[in-house]
PDB file of N, CA and C in Angstrom:
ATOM      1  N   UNK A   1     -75.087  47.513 -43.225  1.00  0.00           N
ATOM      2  CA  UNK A   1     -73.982  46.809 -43.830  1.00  0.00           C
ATOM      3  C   UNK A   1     -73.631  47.483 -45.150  1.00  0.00           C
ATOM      4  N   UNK A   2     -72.300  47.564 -46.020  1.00  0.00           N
ATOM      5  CA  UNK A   2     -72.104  48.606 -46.664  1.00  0.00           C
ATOM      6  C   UNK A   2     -72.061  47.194 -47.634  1.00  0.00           C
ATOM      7  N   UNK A   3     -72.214  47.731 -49.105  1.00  0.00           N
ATOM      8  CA  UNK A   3     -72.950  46.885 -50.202  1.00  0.00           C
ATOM      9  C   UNK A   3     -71.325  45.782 -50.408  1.00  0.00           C
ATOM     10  N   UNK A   4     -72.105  44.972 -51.207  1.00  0.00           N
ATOM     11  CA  UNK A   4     -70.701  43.664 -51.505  1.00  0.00           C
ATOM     12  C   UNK A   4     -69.980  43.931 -52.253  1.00  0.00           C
ATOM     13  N   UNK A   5     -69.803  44.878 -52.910  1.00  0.00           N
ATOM     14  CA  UNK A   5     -69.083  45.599 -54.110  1.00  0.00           C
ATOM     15  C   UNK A   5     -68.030  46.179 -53.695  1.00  0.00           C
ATOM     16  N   UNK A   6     -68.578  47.120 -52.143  1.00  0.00           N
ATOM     17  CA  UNK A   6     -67.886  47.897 -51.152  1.00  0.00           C
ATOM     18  C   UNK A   6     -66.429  47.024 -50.484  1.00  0.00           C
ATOM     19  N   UNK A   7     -67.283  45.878 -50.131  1.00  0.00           N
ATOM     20  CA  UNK A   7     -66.314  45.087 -49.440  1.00  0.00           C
ATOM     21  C   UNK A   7     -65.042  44.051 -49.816  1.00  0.00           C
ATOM     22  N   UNK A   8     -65.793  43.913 -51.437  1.00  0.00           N
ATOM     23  CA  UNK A   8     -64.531  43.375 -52.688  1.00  0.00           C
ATOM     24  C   UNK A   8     -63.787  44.295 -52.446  1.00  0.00           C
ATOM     25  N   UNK A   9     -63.884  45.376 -52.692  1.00  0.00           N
ATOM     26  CA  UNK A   9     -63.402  46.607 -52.934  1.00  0.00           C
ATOM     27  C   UNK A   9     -62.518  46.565 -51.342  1.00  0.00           C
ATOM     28  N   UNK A  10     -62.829  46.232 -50.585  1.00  0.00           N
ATOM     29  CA  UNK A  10     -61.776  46.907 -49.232  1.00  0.00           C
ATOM     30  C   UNK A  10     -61.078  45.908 -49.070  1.00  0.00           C
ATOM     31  N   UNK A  11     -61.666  44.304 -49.285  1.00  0.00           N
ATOM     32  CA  UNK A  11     -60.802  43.201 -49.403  1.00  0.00           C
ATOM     33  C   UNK A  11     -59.475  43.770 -50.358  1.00  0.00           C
ATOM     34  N   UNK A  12     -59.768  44.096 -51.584  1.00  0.00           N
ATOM     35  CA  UNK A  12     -58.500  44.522 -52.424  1.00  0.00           C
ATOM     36  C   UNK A  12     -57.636  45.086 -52.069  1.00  0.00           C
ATOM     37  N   UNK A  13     -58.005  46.305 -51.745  1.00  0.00           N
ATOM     38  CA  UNK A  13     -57.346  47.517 -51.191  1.00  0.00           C
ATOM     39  C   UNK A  13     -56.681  46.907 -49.877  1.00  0.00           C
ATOM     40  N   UNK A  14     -56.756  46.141 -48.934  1.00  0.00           N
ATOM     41  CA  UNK A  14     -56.059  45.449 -47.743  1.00  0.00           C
ATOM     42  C   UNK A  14     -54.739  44.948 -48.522  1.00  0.00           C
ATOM     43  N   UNK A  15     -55.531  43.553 -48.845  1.00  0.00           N
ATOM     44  CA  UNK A  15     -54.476  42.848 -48.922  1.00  0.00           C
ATOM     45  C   UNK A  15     -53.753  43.695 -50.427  1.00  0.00           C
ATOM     46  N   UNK A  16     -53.943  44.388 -51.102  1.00  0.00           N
ATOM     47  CA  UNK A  16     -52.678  45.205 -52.342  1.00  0.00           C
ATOM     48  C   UNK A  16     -51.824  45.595 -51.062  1.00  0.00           C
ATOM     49  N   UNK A  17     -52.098  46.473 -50.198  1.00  0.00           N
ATOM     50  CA  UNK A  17     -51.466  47.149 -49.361  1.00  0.00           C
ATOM     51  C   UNK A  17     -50.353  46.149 -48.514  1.00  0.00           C
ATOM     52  N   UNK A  18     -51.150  44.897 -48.102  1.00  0.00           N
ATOM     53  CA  UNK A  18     -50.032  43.800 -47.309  1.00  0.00           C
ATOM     54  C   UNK A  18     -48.947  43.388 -48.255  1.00  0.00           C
ATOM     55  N   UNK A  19     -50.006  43.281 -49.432  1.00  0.00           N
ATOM     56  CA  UNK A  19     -48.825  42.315 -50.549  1.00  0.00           C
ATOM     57  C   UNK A  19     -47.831  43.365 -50.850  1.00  0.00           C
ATOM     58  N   UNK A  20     -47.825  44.479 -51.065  1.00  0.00           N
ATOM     59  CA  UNK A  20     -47.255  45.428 -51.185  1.00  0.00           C
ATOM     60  C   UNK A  20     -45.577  45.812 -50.317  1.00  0.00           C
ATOM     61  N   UNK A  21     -46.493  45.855 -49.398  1.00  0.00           N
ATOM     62  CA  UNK A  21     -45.036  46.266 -48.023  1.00  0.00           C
ATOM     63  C   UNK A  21     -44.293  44.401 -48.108  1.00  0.00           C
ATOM     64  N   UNK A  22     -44.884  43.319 -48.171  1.00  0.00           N
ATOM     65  CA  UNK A  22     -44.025  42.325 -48.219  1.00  0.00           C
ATOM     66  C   UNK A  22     -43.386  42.504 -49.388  1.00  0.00           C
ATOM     67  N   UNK A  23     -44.293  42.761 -50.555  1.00  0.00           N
ATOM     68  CA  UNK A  23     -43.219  42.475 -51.645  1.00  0.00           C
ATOM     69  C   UNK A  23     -41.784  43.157 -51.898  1.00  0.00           C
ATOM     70  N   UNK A  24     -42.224  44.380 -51.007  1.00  0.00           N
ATOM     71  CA  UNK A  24     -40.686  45.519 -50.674  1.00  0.00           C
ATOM     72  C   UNK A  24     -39.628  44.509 -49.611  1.00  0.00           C
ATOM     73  N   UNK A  25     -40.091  44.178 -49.257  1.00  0.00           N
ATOM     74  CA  UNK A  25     -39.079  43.030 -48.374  1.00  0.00           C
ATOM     75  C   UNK A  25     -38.364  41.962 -49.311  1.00  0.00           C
ATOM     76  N   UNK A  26     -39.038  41.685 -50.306  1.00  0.00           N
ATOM     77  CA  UNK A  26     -37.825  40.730 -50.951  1.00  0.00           C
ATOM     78  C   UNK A  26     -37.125  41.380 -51.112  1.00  0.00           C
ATOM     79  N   UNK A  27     -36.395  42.716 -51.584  1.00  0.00           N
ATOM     80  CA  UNK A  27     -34.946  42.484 -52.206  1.00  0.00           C
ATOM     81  C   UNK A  27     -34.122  43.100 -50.749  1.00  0.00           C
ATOM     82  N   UNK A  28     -34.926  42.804 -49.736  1.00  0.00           N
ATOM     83  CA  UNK A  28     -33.725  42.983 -48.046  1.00  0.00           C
ATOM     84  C   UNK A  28     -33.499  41.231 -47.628  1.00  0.00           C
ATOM     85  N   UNK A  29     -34.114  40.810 -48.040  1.00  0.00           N
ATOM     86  CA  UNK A  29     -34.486  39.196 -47.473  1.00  0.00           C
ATOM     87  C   UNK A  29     -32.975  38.162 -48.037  1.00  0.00           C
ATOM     88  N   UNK A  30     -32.461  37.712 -46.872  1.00  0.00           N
ATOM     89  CA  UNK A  30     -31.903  36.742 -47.495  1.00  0.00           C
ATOM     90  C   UNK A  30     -32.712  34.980 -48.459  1.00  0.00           C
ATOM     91  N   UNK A  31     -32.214  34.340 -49.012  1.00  0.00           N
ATOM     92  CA  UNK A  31     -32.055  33.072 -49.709  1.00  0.00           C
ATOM     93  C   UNK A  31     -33.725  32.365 -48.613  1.00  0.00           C
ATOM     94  N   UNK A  32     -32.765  31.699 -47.537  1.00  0.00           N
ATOM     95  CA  UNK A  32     -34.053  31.169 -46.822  1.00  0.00           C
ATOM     96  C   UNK A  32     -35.296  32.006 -46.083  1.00  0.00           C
ATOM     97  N   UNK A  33     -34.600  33.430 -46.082  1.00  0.00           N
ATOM     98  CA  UNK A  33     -36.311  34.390 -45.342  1.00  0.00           C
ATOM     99  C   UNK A  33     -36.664  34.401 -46.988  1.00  0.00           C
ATOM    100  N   UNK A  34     -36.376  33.958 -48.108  1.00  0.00           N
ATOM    101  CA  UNK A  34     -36.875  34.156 -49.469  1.00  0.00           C
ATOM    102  C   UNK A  34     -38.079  33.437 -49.114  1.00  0.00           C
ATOM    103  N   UNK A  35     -38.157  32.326 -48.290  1.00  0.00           N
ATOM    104  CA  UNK A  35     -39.219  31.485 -49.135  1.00  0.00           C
ATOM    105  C   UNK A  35     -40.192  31.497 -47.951  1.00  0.00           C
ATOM    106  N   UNK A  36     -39.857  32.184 -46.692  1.00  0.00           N
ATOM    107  CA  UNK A  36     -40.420  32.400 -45.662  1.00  0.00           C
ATOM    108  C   UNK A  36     -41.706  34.080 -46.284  1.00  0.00           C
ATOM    109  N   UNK A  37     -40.926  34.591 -47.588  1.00  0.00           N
ATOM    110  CA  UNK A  37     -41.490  35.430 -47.570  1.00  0.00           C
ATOM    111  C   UNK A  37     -42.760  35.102 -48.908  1.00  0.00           C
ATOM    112  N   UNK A  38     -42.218  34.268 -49.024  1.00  0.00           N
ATOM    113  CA  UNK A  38     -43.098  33.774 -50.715  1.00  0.00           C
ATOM    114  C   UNK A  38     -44.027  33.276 -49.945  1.00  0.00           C
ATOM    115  N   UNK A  39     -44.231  32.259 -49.268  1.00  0.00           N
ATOM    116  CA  UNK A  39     -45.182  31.863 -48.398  1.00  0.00           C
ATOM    117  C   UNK A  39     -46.080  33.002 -48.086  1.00  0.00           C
ATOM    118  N   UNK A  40     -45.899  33.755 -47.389  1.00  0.00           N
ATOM    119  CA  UNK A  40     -46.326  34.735 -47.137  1.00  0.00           C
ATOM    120  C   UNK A  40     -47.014  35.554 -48.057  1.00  0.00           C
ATOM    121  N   UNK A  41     -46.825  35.638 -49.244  1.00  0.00           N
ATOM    122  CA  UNK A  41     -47.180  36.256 -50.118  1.00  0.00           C
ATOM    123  C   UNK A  41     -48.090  35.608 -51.110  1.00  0.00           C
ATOM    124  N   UNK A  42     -48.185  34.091 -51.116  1.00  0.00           N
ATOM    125  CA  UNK A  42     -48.938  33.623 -51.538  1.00  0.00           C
ATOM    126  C   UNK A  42     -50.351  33.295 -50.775  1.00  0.00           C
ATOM    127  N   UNK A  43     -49.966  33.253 -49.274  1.00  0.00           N
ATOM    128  CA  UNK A  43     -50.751  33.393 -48.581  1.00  0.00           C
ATOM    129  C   UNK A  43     -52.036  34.394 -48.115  1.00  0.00           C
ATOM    130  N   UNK A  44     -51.415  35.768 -48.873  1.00  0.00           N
ATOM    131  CA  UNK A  44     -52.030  36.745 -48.946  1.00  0.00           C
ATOM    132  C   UNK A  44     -53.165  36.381 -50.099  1.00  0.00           C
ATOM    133  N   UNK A  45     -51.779  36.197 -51.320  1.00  0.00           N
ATOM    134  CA  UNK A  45     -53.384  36.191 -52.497  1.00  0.00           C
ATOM    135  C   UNK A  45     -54.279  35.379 -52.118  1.00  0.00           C
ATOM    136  N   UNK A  46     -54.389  33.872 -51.832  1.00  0.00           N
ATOM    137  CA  UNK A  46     -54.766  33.388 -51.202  1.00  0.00           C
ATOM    138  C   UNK A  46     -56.047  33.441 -50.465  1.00  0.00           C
ATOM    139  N   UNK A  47     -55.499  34.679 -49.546  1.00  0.00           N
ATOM    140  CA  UNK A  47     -56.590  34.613 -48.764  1.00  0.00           C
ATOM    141  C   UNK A  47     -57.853  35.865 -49.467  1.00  0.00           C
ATOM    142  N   UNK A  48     -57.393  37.121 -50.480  1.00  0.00           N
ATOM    143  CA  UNK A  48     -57.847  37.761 -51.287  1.00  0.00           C
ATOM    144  C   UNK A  48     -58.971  36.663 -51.747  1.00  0.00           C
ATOM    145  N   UNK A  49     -58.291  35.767 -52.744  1.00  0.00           N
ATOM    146  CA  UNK A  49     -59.247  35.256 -53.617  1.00  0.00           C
ATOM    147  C   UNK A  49     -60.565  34.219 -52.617  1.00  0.00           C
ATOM    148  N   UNK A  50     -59.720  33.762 -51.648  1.00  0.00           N
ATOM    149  CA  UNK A  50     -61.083  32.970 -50.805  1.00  0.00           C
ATOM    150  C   UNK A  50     -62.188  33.882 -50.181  1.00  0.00           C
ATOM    151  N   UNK A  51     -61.344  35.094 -49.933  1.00  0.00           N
ATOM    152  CA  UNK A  51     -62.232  36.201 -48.960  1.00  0.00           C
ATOM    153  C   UNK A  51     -63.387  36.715 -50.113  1.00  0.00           C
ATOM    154  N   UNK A  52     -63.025  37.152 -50.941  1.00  0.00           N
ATOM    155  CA  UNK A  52     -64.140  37.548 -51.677  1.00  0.00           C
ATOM    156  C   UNK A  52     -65.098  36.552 -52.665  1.00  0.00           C
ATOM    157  N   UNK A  53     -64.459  35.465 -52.375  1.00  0.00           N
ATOM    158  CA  UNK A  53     -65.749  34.614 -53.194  1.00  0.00           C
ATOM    159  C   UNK A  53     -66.695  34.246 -52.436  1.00  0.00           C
ATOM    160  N   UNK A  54     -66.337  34.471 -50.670  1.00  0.00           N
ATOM    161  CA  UNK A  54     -67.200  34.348 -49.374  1.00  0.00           C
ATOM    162  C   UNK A  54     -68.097  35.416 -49.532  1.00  0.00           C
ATOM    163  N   UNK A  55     -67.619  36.858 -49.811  1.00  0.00           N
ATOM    164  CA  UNK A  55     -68.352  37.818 -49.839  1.00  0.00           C
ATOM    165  C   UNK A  55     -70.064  38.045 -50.896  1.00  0.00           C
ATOM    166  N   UNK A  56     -69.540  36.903 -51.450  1.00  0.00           N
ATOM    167  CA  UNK A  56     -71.017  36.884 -53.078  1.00  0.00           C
ATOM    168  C   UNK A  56     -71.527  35.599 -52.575  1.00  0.00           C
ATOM    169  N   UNK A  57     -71.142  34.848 -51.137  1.00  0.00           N
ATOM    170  CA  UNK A  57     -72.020  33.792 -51.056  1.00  0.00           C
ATOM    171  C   UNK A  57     -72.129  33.600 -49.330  1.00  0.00           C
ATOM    172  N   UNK A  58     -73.379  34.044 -49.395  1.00  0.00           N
ATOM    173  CA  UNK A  58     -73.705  34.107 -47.678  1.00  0.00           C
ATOM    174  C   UNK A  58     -74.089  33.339 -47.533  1.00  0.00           C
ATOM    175  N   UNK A  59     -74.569  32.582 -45.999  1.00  0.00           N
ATOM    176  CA  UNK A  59     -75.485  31.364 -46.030  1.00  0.00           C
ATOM    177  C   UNK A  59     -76.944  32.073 -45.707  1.00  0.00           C
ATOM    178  N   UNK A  60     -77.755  31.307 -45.799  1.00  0.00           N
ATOM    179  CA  UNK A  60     -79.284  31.620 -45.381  1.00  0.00           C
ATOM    180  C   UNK A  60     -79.611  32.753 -46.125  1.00  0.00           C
ATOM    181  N   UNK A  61     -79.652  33.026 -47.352  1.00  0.00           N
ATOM    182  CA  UNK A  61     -80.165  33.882 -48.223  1.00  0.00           C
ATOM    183  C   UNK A  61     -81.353  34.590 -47.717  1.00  0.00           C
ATOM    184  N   UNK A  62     -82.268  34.130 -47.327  1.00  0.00           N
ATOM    185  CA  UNK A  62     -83.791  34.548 -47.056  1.00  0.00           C
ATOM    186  C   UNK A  62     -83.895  34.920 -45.505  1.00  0.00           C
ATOM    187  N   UNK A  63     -83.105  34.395 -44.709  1.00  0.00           N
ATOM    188  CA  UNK A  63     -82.827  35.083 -43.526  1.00  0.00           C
ATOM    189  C   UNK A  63     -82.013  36.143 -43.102  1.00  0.00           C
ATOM    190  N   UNK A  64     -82.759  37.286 -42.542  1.00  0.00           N
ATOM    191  CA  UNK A  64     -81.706  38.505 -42.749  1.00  0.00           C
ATOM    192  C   UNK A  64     -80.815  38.432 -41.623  1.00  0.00           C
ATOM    193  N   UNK A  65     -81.440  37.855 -40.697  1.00  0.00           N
ATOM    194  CA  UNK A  65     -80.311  37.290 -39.160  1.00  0.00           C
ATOM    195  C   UNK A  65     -79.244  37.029 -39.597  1.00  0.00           C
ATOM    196  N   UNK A  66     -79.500  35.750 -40.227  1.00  0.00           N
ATOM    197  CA  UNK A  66     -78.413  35.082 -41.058  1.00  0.00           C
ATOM    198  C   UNK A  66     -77.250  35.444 -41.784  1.00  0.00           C
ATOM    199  N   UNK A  67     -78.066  36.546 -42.761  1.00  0.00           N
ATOM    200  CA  UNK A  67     -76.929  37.237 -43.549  1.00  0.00           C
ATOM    201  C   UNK A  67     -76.221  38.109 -42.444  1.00  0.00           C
ATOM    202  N   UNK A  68     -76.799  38.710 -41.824  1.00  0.00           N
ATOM    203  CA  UNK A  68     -75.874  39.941 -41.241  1.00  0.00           C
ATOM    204  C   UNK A  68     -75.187  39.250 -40.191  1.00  0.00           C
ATOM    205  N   UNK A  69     -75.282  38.144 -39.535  1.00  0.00           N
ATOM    206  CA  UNK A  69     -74.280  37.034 -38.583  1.00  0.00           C
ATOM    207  C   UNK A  69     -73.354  36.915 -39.621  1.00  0.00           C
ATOM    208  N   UNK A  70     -73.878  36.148 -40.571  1.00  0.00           N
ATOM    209  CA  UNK A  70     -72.873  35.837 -41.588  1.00  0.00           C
ATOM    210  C   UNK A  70     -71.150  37.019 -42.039  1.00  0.00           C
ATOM    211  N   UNK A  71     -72.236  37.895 -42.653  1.00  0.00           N
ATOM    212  CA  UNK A  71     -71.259  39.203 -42.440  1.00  0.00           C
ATOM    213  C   UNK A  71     -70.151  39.338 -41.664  1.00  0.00           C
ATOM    214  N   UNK A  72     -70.977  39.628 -40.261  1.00  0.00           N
ATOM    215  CA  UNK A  72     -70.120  39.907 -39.005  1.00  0.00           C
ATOM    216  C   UNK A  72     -69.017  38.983 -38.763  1.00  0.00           C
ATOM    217  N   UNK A  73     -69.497  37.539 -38.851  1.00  0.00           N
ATOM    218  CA  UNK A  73     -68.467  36.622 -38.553  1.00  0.00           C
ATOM    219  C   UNK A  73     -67.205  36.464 -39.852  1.00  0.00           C
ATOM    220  N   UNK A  74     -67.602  37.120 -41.078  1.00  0.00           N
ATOM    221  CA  UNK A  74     -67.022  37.342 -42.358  1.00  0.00           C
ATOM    222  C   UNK A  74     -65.633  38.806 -41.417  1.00  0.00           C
ATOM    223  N   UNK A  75     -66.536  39.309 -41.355  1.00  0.00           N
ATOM    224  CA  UNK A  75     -65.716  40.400 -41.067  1.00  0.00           C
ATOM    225  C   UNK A  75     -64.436  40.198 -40.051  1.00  0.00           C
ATOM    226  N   UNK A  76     -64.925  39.654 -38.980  1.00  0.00           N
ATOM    227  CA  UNK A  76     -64.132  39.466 -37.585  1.00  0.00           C
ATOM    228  C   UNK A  76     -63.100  38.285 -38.098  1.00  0.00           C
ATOM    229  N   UNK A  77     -63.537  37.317 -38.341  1.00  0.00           N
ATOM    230  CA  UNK A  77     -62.181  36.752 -39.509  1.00  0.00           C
ATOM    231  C   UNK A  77     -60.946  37.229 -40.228  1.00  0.00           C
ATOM    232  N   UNK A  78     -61.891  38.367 -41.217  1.00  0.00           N
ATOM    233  CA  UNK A  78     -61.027  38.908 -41.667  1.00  0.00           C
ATOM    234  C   UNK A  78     -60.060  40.093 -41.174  1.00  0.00           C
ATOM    235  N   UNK A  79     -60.539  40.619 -39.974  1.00  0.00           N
ATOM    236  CA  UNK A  79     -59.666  41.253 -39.264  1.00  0.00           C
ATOM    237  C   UNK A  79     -58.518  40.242 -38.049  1.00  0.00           C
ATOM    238  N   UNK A  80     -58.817  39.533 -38.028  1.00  0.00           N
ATOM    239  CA  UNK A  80     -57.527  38.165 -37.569  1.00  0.00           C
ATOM    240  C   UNK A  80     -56.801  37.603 -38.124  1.00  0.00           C
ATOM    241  N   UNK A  81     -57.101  37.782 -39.950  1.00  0.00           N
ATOM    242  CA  UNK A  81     -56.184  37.256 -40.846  1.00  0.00           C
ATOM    243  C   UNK A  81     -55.601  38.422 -40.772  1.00  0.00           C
ATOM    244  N   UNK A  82     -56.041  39.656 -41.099  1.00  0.00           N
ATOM    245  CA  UNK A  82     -54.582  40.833 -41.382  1.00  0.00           C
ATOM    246  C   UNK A  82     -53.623  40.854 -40.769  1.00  0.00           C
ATOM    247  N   UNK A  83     -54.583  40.657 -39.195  1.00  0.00           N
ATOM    248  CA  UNK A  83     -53.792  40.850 -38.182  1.00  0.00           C
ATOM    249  C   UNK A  83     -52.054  39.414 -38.566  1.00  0.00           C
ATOM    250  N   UNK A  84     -53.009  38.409 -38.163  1.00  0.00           N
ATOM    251  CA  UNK A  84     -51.736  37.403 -38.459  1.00  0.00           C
ATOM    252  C   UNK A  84     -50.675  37.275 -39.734  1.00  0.00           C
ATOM    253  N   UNK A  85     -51.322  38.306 -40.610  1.00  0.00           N
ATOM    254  CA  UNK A  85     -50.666  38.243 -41.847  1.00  0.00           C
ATOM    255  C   UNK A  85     -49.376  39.209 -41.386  1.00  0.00           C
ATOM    256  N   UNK A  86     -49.718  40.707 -40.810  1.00  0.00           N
ATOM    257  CA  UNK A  86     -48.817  41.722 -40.753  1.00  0.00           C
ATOM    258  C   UNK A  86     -47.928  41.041 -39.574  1.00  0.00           C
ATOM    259  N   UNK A  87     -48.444  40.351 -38.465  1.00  0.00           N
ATOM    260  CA  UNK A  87     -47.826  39.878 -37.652  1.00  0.00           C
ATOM    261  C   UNK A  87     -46.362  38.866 -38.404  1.00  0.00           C
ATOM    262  N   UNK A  88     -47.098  37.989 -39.212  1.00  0.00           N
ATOM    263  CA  UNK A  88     -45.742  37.140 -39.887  1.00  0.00           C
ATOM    264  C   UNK A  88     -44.868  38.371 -40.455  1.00  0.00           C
ATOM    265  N   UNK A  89     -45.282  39.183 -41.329  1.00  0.00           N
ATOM    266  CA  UNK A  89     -44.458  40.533 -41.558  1.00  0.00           C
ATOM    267  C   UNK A  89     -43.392  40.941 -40.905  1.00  0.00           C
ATOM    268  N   UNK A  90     -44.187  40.863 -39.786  1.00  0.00           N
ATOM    269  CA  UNK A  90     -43.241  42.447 -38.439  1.00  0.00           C
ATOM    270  C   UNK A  90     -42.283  40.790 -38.225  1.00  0.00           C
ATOM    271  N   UNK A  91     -42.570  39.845 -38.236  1.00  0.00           N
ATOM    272  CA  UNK A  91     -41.203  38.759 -37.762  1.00  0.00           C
ATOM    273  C   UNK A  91     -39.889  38.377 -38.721  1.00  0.00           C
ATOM    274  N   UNK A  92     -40.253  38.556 -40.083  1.00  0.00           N
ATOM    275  CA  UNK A  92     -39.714  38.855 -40.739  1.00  0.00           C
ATOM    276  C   UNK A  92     -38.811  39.866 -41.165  1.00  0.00           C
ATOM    277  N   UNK A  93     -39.308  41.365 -41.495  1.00  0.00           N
ATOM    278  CA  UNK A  93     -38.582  42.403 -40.897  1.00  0.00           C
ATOM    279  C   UNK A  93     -37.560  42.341 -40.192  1.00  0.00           C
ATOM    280  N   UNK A  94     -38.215  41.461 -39.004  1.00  0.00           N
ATOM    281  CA  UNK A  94     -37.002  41.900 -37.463  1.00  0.00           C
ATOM    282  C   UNK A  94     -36.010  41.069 -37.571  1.00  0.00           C
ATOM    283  N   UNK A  95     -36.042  39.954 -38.318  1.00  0.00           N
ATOM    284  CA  UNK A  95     -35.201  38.696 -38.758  1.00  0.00           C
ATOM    285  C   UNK A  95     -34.159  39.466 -39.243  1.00  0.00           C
ATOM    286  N   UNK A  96     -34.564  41.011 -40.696  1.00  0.00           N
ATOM    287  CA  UNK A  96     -33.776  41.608 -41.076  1.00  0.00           C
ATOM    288  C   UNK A  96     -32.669  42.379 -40.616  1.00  0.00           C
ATOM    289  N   UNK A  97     -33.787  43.150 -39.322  1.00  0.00           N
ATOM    290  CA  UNK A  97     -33.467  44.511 -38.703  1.00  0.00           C
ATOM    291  C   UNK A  97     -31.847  43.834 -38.132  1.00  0.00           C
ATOM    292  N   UNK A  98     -31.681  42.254 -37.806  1.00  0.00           N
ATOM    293  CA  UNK A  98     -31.217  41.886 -36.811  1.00  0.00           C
ATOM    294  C   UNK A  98     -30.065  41.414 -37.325  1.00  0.00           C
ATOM    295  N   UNK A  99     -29.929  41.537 -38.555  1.00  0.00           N
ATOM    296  CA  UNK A  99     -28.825  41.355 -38.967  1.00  0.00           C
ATOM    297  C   UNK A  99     -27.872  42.735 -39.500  1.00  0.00           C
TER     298      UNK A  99
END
């Protein structure tokens, strides 16, 4: 498992990168995708700040099973939030593309 420092660290680097490409979408966004996109964007930090305060608190400290389940199920989470995050993205976008 790569150290917790590592994984603050990639938590950041994700979601800068999501918040990033949304935040380039506000000035294409009309009035009501405005708040479809704020959502979105708060949702990100959001999930930044919950994800890594998970990362400095595992359950079962003294069990190494534990921690590294813990981890894993940390991890696989967090690859279903990106996913659903970029997913609200790409619907947004196309809301644009489509006009």
């Amino acid at each position: 498992m790569a150290s917790k420092r590592q994984l603050k660290h990639d938590i950041e680097i994700i979601g800068s990168e999501i918040f990033a490409d949304a935040y380039e979408l506000r000035t294409l966004v009309s009035d009501e995708q405005l708040k479809d996109l704020d959502e979105l964007l708060n949702r990100i930090l959001q999930w930044m700040d919950e994800t890594i305060l998970h990362v400095g608190h595992p359950d079962g400290k003294d069990n190494p099973k534990l921690v590294k389940a813990y981890y894993r199920n940390l991890r696989n989470k967090m690859g279903e939030e990106i996913s659903s995050m970029y997913d609200d993205l790409k619907k947004i976008a196309e809301k644009i593309e489509k006009k």
